[in-house]
N, C-alpha and C. Protein backbone atom coordinates (compact mmCIF):
# COMPACT_ATOMS: atom_id res chain seq x y z
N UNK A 1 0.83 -1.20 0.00
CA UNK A 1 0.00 0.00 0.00
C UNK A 1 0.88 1.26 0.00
N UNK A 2 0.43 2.02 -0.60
CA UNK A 2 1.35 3.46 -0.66
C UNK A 2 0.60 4.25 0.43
N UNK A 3 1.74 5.17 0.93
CA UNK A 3 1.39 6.33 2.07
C UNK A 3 0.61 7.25 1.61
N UNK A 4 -0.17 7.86 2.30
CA UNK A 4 -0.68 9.27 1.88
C UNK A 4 0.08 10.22 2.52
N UNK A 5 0.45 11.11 1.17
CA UNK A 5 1.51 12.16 2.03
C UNK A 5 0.84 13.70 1.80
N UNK A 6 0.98 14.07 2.54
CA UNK A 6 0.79 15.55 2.72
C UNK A 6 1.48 16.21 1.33
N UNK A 7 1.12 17.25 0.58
CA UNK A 7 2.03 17.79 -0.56
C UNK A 7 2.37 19.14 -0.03
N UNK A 8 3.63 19.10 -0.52
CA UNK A 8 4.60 20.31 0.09
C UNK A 8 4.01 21.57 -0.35
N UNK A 9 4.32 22.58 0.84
CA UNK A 9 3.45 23.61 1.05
C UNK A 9 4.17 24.91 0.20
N UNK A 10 3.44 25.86 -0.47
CA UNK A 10 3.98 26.73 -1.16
C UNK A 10 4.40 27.97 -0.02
N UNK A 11 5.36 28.59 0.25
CA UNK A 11 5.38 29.84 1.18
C UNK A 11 5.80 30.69 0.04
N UNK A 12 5.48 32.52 0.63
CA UNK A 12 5.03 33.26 -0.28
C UNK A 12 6.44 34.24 0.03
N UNK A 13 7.48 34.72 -1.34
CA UNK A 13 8.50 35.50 -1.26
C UNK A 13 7.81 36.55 -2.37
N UNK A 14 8.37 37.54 -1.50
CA UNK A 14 8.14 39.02 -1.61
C UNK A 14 8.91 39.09 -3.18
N UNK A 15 10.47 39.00 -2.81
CA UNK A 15 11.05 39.30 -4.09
C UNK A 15 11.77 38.35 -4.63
N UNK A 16 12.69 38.28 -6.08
CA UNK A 16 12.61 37.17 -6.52
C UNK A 16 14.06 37.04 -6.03
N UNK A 17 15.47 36.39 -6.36
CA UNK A 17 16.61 36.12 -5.91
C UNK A 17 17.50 35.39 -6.93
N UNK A 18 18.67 35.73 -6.90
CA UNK A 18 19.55 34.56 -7.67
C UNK A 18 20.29 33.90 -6.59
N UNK A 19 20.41 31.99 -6.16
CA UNK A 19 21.02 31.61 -5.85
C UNK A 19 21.49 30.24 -6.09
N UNK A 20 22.82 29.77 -6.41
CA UNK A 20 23.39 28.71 -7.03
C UNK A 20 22.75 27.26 -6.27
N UNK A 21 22.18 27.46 -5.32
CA UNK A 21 21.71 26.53 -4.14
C UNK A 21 19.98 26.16 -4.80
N UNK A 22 19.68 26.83 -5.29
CA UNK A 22 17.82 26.75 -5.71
C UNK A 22 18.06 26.51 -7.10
N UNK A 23 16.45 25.78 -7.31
CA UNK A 23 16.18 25.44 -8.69
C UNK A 23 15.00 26.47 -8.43
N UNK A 24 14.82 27.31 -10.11
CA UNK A 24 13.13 28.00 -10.18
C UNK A 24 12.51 27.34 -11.25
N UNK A 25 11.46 26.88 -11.15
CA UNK A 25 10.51 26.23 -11.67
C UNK A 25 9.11 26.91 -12.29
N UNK A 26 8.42 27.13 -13.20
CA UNK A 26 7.40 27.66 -13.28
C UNK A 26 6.21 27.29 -12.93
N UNK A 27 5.30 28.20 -12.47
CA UNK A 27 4.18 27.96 -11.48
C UNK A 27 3.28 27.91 -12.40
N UNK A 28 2.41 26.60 -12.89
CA UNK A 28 1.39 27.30 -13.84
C UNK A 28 0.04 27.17 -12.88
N UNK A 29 -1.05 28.07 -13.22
CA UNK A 29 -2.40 27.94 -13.18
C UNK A 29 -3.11 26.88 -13.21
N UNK A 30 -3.61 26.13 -12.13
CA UNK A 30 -4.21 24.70 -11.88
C UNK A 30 -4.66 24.24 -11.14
N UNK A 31 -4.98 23.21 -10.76
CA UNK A 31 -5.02 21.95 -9.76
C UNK A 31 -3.99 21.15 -9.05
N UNK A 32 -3.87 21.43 -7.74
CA UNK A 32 -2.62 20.76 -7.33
C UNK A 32 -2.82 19.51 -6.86
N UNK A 33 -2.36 18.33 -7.64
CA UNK A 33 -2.51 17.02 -7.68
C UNK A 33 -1.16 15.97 -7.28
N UNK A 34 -1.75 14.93 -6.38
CA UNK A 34 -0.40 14.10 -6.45
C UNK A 34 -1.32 12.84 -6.68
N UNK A 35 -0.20 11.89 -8.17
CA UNK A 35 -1.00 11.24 -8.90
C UNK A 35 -0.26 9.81 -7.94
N UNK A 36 -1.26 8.72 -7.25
CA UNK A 36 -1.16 7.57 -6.88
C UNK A 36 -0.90 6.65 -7.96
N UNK A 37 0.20 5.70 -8.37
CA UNK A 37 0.13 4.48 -8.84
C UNK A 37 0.10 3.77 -8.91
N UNK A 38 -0.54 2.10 -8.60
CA UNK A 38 -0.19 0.96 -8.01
C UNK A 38 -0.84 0.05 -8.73
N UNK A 39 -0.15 -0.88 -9.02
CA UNK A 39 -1.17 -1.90 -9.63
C UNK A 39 -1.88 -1.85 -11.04
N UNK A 40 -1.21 -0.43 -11.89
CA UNK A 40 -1.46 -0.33 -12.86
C UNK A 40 -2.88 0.46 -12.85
N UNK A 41 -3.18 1.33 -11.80
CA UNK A 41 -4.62 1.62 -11.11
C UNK A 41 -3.99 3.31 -10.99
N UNK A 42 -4.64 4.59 -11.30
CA UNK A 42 -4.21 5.74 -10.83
C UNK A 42 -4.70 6.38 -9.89
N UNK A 43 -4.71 7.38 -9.32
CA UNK A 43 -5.26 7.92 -8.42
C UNK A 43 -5.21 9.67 -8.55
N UNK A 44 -6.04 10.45 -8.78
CA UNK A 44 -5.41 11.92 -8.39
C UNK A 44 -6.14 12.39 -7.41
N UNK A 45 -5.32 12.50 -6.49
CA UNK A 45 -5.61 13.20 -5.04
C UNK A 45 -5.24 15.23 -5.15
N UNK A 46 -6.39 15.48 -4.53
CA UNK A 46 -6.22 17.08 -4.03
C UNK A 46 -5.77 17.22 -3.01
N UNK A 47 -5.00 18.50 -2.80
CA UNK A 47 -4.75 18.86 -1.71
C UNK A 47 -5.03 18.57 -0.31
N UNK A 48 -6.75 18.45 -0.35
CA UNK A 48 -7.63 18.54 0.68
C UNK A 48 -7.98 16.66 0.54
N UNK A 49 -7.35 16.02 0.01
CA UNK A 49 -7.46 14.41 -0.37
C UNK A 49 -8.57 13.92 -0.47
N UNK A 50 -9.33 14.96 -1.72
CA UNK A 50 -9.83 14.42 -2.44
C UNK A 50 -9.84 14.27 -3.68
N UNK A 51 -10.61 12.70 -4.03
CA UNK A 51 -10.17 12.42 -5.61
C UNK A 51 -10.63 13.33 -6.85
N UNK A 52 -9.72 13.18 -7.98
CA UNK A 52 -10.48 14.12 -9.19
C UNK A 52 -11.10 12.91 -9.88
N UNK A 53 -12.35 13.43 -10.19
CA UNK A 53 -12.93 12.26 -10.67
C UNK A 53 -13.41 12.63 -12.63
N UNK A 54 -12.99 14.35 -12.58
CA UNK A 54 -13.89 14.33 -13.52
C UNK A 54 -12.43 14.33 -15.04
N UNK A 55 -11.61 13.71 -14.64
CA UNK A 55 -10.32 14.06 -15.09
C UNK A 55 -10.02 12.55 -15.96
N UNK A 56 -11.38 11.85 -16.98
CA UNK A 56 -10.81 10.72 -17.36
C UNK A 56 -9.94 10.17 -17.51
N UNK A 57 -8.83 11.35 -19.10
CA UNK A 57 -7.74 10.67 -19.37
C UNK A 57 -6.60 11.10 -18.92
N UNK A 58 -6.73 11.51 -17.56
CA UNK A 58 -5.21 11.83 -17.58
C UNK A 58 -4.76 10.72 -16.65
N UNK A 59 -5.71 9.86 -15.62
CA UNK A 59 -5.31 8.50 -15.05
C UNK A 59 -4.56 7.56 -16.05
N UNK A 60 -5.66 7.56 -17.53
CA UNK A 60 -5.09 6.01 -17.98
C UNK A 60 -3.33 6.36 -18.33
N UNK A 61 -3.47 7.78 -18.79
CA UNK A 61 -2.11 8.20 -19.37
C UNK A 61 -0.78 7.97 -18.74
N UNK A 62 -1.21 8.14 -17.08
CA UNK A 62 -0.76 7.59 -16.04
C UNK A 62 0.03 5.76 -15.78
N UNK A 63 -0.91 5.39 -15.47
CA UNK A 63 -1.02 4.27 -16.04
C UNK A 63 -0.48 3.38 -16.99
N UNK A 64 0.23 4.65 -17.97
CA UNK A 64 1.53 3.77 -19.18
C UNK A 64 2.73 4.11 -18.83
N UNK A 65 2.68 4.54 -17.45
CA UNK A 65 3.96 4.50 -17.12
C UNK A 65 4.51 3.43 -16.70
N UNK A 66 6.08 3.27 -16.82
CA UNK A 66 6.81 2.21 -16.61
C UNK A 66 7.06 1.95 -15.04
N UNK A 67 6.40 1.92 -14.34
CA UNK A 67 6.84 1.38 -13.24
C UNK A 67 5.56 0.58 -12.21
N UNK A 68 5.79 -0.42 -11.18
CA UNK A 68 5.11 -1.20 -10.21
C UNK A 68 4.38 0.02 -9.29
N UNK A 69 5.04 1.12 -9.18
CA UNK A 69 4.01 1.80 -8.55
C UNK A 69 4.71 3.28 -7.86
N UNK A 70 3.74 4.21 -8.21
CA UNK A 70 5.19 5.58 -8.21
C UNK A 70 4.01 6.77 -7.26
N UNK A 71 4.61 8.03 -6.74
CA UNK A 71 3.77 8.61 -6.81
C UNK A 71 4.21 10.17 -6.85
N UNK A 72 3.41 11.09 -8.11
CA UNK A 72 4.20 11.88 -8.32
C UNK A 72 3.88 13.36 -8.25
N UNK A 73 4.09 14.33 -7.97
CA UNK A 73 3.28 15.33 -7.72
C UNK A 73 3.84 16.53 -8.54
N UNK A 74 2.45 16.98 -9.04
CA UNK A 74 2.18 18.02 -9.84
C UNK A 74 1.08 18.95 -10.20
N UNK A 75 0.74 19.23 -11.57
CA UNK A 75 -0.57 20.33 -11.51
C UNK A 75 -1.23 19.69 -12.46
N UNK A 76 -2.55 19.54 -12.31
CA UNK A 76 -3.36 19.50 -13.20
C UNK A 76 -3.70 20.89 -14.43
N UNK A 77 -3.51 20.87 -15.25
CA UNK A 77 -3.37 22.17 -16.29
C UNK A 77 -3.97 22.17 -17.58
N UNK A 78 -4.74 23.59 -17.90
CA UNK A 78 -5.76 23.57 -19.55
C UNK A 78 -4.62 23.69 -20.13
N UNK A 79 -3.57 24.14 -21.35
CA UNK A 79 -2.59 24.59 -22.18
C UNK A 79 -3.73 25.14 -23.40
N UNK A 80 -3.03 26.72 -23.79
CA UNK A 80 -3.68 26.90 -24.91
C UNK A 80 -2.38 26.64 -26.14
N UNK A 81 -2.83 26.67 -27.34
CA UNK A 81 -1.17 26.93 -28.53
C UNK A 81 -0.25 26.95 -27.92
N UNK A 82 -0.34 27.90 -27.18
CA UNK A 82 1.20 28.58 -26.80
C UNK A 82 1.97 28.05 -25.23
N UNK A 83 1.01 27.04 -24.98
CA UNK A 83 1.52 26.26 -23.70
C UNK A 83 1.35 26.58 -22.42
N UNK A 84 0.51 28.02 -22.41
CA UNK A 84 0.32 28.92 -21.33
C UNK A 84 -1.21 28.26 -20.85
N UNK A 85 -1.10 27.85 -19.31
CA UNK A 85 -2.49 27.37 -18.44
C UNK A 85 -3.35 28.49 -18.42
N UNK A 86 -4.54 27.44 -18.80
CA UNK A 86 -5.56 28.96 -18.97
C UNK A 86 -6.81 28.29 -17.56
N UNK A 87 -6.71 29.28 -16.75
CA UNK A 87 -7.95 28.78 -15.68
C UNK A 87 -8.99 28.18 -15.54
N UNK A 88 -9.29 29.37 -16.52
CA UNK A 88 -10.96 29.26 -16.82
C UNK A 88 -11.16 27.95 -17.54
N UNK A 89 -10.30 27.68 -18.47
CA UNK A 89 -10.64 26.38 -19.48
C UNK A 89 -10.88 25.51 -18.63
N UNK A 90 -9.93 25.08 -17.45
CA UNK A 90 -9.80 24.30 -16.81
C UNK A 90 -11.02 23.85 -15.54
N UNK A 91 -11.36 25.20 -15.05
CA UNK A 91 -12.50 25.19 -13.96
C UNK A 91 -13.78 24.95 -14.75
N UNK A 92 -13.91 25.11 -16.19
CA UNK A 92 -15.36 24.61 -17.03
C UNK A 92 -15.30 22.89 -17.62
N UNK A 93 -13.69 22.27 -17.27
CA UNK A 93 -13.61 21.66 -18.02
C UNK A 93 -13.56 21.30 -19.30
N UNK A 94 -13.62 22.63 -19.93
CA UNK A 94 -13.09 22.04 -21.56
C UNK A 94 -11.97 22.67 -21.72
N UNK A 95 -11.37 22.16 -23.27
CA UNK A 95 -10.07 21.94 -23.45
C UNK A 95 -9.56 20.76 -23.02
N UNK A 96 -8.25 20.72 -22.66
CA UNK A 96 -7.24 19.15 -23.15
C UNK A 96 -6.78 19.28 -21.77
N UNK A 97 -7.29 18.45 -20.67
CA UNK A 97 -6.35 18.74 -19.40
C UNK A 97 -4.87 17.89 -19.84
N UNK A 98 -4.11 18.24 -18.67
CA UNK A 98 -2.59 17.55 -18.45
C UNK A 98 -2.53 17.50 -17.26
N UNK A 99 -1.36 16.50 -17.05
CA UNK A 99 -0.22 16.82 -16.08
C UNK A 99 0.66 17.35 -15.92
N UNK A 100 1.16 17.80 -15.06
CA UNK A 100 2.49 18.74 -15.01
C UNK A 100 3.27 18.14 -14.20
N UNK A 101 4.42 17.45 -14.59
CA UNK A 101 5.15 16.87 -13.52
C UNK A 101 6.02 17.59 -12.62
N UNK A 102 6.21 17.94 -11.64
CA UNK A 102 7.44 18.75 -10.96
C UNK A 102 7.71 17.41 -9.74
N UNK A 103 7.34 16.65 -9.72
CA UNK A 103 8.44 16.00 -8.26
C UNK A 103 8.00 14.50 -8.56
N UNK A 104 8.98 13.56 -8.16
CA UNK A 104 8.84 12.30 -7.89
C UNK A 104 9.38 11.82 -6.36
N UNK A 105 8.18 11.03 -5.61
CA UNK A 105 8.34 10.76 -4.04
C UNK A 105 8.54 9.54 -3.99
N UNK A 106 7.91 8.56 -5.01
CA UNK A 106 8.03 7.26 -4.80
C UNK A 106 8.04 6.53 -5.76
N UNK A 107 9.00 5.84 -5.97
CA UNK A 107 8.84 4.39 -7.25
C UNK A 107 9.27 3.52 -6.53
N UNK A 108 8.60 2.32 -7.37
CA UNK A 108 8.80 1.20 -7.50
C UNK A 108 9.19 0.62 -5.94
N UNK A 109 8.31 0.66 -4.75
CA UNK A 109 8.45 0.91 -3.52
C UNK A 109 9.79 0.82 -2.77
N UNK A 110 10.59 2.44 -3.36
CA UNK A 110 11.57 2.97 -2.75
C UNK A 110 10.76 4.26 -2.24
N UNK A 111 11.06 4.99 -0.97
CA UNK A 111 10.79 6.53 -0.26
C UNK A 111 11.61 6.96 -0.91
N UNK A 112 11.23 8.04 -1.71
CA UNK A 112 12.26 8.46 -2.10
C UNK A 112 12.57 10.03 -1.57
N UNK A 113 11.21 10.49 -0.52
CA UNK A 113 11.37 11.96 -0.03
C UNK A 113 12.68 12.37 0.51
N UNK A 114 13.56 11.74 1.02
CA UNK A 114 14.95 11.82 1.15
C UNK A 114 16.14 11.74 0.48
N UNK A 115 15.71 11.88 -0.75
CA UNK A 115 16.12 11.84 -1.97
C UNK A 115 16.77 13.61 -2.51
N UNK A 116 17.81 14.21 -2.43
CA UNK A 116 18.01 15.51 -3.08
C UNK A 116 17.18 15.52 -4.11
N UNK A 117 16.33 16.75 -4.09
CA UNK A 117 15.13 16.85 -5.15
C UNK A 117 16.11 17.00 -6.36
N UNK A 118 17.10 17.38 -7.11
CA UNK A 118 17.95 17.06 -8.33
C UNK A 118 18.21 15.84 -8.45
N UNK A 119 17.97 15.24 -7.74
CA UNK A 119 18.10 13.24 -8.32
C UNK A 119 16.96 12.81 -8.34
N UNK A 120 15.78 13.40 -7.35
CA UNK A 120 14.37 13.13 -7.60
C UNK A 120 13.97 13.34 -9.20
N UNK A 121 13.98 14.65 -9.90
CA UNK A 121 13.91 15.01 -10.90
C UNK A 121 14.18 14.99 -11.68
N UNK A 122 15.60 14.10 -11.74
CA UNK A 122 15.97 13.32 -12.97
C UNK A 122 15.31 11.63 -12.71
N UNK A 123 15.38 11.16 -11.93
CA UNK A 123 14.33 9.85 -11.70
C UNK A 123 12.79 10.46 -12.79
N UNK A 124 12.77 11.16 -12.23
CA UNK A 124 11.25 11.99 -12.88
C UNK A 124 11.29 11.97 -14.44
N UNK A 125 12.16 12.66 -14.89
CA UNK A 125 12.02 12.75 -15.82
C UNK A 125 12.79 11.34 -16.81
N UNK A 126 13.22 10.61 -16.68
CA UNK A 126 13.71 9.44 -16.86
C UNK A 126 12.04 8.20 -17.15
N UNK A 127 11.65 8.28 -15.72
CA UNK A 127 10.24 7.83 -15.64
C UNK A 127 9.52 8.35 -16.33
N UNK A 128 8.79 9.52 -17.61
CA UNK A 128 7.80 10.10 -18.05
C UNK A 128 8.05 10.36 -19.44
N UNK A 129 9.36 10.50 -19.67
CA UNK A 129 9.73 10.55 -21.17
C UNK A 129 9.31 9.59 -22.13
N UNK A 130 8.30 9.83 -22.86
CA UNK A 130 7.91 9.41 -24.38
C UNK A 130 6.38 9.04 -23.57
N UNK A 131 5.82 9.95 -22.56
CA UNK A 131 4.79 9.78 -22.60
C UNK A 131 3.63 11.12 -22.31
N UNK A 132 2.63 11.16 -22.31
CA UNK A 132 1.70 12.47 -22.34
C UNK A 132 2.10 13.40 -21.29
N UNK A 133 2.62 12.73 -20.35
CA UNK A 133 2.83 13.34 -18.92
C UNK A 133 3.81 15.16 -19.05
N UNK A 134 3.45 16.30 -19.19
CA UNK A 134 4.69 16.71 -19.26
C UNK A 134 5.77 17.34 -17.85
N UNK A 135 7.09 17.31 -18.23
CA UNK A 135 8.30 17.52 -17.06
C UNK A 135 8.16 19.00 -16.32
N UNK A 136 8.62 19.07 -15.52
CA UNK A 136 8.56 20.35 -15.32
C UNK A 136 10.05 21.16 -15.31
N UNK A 137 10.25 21.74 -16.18
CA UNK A 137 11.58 22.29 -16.67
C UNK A 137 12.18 23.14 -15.53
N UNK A 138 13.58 23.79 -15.21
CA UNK A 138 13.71 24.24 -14.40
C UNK A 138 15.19 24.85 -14.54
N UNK A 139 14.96 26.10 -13.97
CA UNK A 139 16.55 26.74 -14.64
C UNK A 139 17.09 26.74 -12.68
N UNK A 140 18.90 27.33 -13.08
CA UNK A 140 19.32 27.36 -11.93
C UNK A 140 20.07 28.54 -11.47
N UNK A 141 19.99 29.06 -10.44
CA UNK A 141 20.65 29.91 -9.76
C UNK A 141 20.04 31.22 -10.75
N UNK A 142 19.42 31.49 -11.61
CA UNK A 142 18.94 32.91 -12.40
C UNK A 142 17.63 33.27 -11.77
N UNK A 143 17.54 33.23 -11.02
CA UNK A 143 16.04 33.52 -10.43
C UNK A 143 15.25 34.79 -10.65
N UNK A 144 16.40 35.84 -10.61
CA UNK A 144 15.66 36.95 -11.06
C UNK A 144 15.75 37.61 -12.48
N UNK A 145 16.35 37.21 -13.44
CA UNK A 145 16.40 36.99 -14.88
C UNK A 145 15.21 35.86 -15.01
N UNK A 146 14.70 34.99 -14.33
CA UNK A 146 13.44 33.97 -14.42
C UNK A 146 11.93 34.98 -14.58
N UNK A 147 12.13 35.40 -13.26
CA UNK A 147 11.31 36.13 -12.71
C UNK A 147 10.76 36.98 -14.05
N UNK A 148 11.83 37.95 -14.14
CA UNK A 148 11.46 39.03 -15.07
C UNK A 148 11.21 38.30 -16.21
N UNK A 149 11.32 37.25 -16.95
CA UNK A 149 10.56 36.35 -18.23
C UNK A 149 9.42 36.48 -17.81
N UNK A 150 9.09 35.81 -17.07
CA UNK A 150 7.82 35.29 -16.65
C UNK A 150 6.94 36.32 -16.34
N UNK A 151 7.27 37.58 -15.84
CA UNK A 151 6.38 38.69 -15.65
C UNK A 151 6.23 39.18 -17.20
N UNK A 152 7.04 39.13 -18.10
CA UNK A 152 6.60 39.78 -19.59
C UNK A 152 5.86 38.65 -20.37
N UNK A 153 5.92 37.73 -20.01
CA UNK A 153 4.90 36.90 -21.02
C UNK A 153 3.45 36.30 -19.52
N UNK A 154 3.22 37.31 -19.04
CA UNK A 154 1.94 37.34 -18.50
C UNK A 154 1.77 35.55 -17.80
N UNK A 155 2.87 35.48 -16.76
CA UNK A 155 2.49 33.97 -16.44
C UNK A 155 2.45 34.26 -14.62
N UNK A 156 2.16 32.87 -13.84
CA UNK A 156 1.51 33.31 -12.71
C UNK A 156 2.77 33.55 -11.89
N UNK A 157 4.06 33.08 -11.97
CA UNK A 157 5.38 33.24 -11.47
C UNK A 157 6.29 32.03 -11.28
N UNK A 158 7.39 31.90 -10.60
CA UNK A 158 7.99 31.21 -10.22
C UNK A 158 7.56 30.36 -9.21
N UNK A 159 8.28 29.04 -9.04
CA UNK A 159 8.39 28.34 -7.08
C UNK A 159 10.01 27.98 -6.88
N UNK A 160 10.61 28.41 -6.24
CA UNK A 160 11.83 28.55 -5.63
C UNK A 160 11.75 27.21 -4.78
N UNK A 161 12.94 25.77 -5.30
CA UNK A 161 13.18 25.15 -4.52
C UNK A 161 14.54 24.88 -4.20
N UNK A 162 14.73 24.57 -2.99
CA UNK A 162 16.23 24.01 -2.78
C UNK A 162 17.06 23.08 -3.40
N UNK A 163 17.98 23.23 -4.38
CA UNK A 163 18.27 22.28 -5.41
C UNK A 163 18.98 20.85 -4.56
N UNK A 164 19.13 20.84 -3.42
CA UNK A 164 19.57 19.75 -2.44
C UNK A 164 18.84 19.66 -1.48
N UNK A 165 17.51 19.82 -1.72
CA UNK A 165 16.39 19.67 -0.90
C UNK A 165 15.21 18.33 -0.47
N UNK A 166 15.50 17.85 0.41
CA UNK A 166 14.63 16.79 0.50
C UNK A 166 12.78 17.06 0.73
N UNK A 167 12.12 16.40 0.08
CA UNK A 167 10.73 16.69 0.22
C UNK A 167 9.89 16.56 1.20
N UNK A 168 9.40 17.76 1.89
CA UNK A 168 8.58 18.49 3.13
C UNK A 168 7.67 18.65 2.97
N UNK A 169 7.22 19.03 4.13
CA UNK A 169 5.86 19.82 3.78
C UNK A 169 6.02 21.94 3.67
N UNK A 170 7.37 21.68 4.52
CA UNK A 170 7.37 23.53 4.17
C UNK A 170 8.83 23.32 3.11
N UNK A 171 9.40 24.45 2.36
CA UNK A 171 10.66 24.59 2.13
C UNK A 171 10.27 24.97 0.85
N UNK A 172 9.47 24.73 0.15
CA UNK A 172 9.49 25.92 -1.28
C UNK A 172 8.61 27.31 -0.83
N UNK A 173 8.90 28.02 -2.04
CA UNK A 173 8.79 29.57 -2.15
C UNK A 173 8.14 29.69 -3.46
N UNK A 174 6.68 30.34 -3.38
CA UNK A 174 6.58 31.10 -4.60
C UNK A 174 6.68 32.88 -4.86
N UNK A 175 7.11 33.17 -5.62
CA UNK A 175 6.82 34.66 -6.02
C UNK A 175 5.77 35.24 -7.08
N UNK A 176 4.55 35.70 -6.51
CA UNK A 176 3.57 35.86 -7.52
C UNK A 176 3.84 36.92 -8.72
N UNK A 177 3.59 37.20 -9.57
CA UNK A 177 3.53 37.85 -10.32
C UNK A 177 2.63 39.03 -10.49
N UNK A 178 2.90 40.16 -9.57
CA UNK A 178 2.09 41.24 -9.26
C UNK A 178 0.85 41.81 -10.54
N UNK A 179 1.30 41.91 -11.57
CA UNK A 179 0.64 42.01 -12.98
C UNK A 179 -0.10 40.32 -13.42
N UNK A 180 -0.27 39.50 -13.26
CA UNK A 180 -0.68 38.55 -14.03
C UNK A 180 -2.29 38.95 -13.71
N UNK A 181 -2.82 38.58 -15.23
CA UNK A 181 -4.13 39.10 -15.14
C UNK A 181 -5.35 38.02 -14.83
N UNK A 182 -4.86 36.69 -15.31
CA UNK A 182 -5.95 35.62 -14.50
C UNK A 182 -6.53 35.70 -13.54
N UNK A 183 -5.94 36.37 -12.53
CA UNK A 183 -6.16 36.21 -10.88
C UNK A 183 -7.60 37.64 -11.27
N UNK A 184 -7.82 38.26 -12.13
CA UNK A 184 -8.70 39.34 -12.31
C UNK A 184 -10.07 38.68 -11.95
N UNK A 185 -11.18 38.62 -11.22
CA UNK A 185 -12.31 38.17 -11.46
C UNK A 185 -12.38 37.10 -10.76
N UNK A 186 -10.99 36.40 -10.22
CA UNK A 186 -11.69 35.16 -10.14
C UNK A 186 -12.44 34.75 -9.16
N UNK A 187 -12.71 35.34 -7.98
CA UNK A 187 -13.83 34.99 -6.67
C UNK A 187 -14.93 34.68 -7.61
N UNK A 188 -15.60 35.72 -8.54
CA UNK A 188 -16.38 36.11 -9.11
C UNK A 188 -16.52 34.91 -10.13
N UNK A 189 -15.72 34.19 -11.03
CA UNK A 189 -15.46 33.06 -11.50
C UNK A 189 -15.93 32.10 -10.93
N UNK A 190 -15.35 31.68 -9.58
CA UNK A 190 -15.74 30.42 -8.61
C UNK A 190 -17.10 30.68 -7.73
N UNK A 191 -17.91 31.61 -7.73
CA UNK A 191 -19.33 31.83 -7.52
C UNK A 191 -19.68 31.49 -9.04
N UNK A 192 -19.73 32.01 -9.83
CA UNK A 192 -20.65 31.91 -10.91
C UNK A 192 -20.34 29.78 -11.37
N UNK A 193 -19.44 29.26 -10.94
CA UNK A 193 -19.25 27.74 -11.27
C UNK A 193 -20.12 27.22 -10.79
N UNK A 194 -19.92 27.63 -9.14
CA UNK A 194 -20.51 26.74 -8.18
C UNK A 194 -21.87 26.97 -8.22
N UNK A 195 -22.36 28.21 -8.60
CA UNK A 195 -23.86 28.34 -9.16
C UNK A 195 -24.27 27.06 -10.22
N UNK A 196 -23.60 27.26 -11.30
CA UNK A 196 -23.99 26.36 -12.24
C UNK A 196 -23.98 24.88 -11.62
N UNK A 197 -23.16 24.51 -10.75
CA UNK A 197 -22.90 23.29 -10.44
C UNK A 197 -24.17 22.61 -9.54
N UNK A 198 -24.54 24.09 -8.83
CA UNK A 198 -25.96 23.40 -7.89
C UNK A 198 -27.31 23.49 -8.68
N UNK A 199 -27.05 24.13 -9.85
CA UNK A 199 -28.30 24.45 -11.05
C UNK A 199 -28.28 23.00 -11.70
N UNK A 200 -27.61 22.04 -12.28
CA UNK A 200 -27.07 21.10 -12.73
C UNK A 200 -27.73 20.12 -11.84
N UNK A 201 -27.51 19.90 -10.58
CA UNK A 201 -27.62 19.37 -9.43
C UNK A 201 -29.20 19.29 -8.69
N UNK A 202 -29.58 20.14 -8.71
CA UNK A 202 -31.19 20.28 -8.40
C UNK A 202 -32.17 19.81 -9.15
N UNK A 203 -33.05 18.96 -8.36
CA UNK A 203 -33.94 17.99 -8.88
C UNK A 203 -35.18 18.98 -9.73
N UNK A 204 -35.16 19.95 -10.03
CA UNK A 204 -36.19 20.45 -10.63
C UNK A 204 -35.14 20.98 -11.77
N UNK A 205 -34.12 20.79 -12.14
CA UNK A 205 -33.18 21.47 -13.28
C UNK A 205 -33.59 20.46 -14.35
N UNK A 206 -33.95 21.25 -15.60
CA UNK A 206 -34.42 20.09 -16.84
C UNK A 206 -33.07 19.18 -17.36
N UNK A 207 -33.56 18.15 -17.70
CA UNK A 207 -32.38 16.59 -18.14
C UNK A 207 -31.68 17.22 -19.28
């Protein structure tokens, strides 16, 4: 049986940093998921541990991965053309969900949370290559040359991890992106869903 683990907690940096010690990673717009494997069986767990159910194919896709049983954590994500997570697609459900891989905790029943997350992440990406799953890329020590990309092509920001970091529940960092315009509306977004969702739901709503 695999553990249920807590997924490591994002803490919030003011400004961005260059240091030879951190990997920066890009933060996209999503669902934060850690995908269970066992038995050829998937699992995507939320935050709050519960399952996604409405997420058909991204289990089986799962599922062609090469190993007895792994578990790996990342984002659930819409991509438009240009590879950029779009929210909204995602909270209506249409469009093409994905995975986003950023960490590997467990294969093939080794722990691997004690693992320097730079050997985790090449395990990772070793494990996912030539399949739907995508990696999560990651530059080093440029953090604030990162930063400033990512603020001109309108994305949600960075997560700052310790490039010899074993996997916690505290120890990464994100830096939001003061300008990103998704975050515009969205309370207003997640009322108008959850409306539809209990309209859908109510026994007097037509079939």
């Amino acid at each position: 049986m695999l553990p249920e683990i807590q997924p490591a907690k994002l803490a919030r940096s003011l400004q961005p940093f260059d240091d030879p010690d951190w990997l920066f990673e890009l933060k996209h717009d999503g669902f934060r998921s850690l995908a269970y494997l066992e038995n050829a069986h998937c699992r995507l767990v939320s935050r709050r541990r519960n399952t996604y159910k409405s997420f058909e194919v991204l289990p089986s896709a799962l599922e062609c991965l090469r190993a007895q049983s792994a578990i790996l954590d990342g984002e659930i994500v819409a991509l438009d053309s240009n590879g950029v997570s779009q929210f909204k697609e995602l909270l209506y459900r249409r469009g093409r969900a994905v995975f986003f891989a950023f960490d590997l905790l467990w294969l093939n029943d080794t722990d691997l949370r004690q693992t320097p997350l730079i050997e985790r992440k090449k395990k990772l990406r070793r494990l996912i290559e030539g399949s739907e799953i995508i990696y999560a890329q990651h530059v080093e020590q440029d953090g604030k040359l990162f930063f400033q990309e990512v603020c001109e092509r309108n994305l949600e920001g960075p997560v700052c991890k310790r490039r010899m970091g074993v996997y916690a529940e505290h120890g990464w960092l994100k830096i939001k992106n003061p300008h990103y315009t998704q975050t515009e509306g969205r309370h207003e977004m997640f009322e108008a869903f959850h409306e539809q969702r209990k309209s859908r739901k109510s026994p007097s709503a037509k079939p």
